[in-house]
N, C-alpha and C. Protein backbone atom coordinates (compact mmCIF):
# COMPACT_ATOMS: atom_id res chain seq x y z
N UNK A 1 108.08 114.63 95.04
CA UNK A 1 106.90 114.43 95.83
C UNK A 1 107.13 113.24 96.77
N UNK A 2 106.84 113.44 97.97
CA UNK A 2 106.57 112.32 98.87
C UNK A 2 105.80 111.42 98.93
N UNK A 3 106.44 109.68 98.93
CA UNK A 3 105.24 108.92 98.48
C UNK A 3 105.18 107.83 99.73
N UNK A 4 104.17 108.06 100.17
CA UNK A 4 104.36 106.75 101.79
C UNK A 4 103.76 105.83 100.68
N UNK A 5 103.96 104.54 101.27
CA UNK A 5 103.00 103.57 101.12
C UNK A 5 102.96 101.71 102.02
N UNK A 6 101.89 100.91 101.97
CA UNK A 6 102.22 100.46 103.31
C UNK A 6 102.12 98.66 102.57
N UNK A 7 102.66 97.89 103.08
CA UNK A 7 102.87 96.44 102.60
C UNK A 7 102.75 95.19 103.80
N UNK A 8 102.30 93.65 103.33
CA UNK A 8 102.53 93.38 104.41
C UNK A 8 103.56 93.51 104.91
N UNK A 9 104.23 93.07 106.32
CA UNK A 9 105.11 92.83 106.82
C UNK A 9 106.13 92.37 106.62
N UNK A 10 106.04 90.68 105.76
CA UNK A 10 107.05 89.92 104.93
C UNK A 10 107.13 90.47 103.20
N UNK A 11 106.27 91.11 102.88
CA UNK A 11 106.24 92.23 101.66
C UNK A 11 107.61 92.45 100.99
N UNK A 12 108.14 91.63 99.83
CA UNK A 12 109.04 92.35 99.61
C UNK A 12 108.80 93.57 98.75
N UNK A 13 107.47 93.86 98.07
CA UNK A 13 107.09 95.37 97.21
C UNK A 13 106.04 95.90 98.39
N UNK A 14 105.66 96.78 98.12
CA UNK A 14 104.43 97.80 98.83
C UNK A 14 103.38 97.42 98.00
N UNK A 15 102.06 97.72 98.73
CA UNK A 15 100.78 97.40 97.88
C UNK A 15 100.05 98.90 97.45
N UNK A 16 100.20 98.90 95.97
CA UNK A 16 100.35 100.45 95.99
C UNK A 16 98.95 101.06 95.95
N UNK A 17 98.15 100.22 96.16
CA UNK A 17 96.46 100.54 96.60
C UNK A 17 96.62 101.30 98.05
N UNK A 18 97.66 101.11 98.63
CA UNK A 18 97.92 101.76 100.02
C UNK A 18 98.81 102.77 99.72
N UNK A 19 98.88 103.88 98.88
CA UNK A 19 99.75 104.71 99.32
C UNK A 19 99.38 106.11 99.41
N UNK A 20 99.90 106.94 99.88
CA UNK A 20 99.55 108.29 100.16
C UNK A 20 100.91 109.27 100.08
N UNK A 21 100.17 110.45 99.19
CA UNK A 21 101.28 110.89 98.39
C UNK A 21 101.02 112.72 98.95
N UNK A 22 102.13 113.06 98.76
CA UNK A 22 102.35 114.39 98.77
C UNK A 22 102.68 114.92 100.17
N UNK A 23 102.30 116.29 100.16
CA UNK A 23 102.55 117.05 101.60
C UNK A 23 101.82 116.87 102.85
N UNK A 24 100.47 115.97 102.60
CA UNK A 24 99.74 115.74 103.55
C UNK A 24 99.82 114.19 103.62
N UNK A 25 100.98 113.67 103.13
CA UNK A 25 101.00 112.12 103.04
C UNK A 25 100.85 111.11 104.29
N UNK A 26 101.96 112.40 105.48
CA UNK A 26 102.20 111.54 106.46
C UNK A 26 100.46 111.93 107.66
N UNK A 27 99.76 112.38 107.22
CA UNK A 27 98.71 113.31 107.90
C UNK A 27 97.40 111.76 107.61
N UNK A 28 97.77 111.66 106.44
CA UNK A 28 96.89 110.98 105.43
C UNK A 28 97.12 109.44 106.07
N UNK A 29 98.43 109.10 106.13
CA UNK A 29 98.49 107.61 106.44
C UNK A 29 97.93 107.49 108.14
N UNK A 30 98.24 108.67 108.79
CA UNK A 30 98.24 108.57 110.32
C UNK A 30 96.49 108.53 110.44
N UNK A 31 95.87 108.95 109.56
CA UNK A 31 93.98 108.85 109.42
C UNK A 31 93.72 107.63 109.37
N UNK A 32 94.87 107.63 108.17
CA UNK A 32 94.23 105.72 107.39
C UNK A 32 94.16 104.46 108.99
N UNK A 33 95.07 104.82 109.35
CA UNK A 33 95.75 103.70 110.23
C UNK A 33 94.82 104.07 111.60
N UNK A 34 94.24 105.34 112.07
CA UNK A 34 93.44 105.62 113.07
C UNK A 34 94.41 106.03 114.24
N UNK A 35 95.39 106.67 113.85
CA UNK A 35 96.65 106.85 114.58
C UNK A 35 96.58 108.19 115.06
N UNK A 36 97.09 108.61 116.28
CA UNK A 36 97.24 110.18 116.24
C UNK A 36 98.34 111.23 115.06
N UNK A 37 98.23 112.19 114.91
CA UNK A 37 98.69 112.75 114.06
C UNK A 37 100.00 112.71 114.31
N UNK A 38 101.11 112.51 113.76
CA UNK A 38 102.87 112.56 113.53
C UNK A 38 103.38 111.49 114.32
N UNK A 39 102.50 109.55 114.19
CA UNK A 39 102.60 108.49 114.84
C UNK A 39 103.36 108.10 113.60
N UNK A 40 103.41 108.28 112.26
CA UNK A 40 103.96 107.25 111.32
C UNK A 40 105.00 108.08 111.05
N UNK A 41 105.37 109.61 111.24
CA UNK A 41 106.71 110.23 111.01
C UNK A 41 107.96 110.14 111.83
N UNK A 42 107.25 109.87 112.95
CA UNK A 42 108.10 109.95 114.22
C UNK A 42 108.02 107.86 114.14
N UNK A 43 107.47 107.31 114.20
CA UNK A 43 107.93 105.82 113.59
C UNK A 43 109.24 105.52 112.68
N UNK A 44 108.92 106.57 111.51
CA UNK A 44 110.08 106.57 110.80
C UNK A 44 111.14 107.45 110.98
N UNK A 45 111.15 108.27 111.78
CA UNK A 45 112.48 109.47 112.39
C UNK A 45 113.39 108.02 112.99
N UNK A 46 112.34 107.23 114.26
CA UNK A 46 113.21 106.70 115.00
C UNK A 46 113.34 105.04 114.44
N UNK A 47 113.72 105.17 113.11
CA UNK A 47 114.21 104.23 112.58
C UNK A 47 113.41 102.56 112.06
N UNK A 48 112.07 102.70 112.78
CA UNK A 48 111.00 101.71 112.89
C UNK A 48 110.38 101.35 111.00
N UNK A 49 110.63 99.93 110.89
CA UNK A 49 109.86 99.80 109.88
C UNK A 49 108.60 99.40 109.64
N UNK A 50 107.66 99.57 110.69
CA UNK A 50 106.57 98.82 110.69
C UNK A 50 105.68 100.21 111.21
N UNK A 51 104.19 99.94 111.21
CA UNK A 51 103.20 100.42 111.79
C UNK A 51 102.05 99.51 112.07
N UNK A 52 101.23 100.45 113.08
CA UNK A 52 100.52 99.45 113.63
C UNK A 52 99.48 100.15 113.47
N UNK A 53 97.87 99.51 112.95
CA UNK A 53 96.71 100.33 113.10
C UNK A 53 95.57 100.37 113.92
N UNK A 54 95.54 101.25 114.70
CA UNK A 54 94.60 101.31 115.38
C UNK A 54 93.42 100.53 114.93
N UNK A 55 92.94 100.84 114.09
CA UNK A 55 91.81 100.60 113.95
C UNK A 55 91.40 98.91 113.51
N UNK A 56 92.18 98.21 113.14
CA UNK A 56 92.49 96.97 112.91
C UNK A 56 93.35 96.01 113.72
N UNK A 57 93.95 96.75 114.36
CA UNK A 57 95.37 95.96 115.01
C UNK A 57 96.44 95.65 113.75
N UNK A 58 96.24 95.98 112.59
CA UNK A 58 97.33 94.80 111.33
C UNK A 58 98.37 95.51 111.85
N UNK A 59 99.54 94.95 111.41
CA UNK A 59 101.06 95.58 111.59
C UNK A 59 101.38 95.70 109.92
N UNK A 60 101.88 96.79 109.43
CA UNK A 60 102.16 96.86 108.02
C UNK A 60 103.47 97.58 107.85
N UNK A 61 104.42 97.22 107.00
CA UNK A 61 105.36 97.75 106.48
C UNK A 61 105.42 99.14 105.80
N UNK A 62 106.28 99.77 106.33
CA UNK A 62 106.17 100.99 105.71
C UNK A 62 107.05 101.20 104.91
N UNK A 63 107.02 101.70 103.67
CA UNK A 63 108.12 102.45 102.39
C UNK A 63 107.82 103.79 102.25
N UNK A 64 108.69 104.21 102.61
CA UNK A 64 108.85 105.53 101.82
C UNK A 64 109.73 105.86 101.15
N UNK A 65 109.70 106.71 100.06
CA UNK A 65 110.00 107.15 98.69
C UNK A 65 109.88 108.40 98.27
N UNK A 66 110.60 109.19 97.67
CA UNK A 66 110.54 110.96 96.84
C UNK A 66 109.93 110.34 95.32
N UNK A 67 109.54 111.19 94.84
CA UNK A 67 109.09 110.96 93.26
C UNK A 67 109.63 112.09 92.54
């Protein structure tokens, strides 16, 4: 199973109150964050470890993980 989840920035673990799991994970984080849809997949295709949220401005670390 696919497990996003998002941390601060200097974060060395993820805060796992932030994570979003499964097949709609990356659908799920791109809501959370107020992002258009396939902003946090294509973040991580092109190598980026961070995201940014709309809806807050925060910048947060991204992990992802299989289970």
């Amino acid at each position: 199973m696919l497990v996003l989840m998002l941390g601060g920035v200097d974060d060395n673990l993820p805060n796992f109150s932030h994570s979003f799991l499964g097949d709609h994970g990356w659908k799920d984080l791109d809501e959370y964050l107020g992002q258009d849809e396939g902003y946090s997949a294509e973040r991580y295709r092109n190598q980026r470890e961070t995201v940014v949220s709309k809806k807050d401005g925060k910048t947060y670390k991204l992990w992802v993980g299989i289970s």
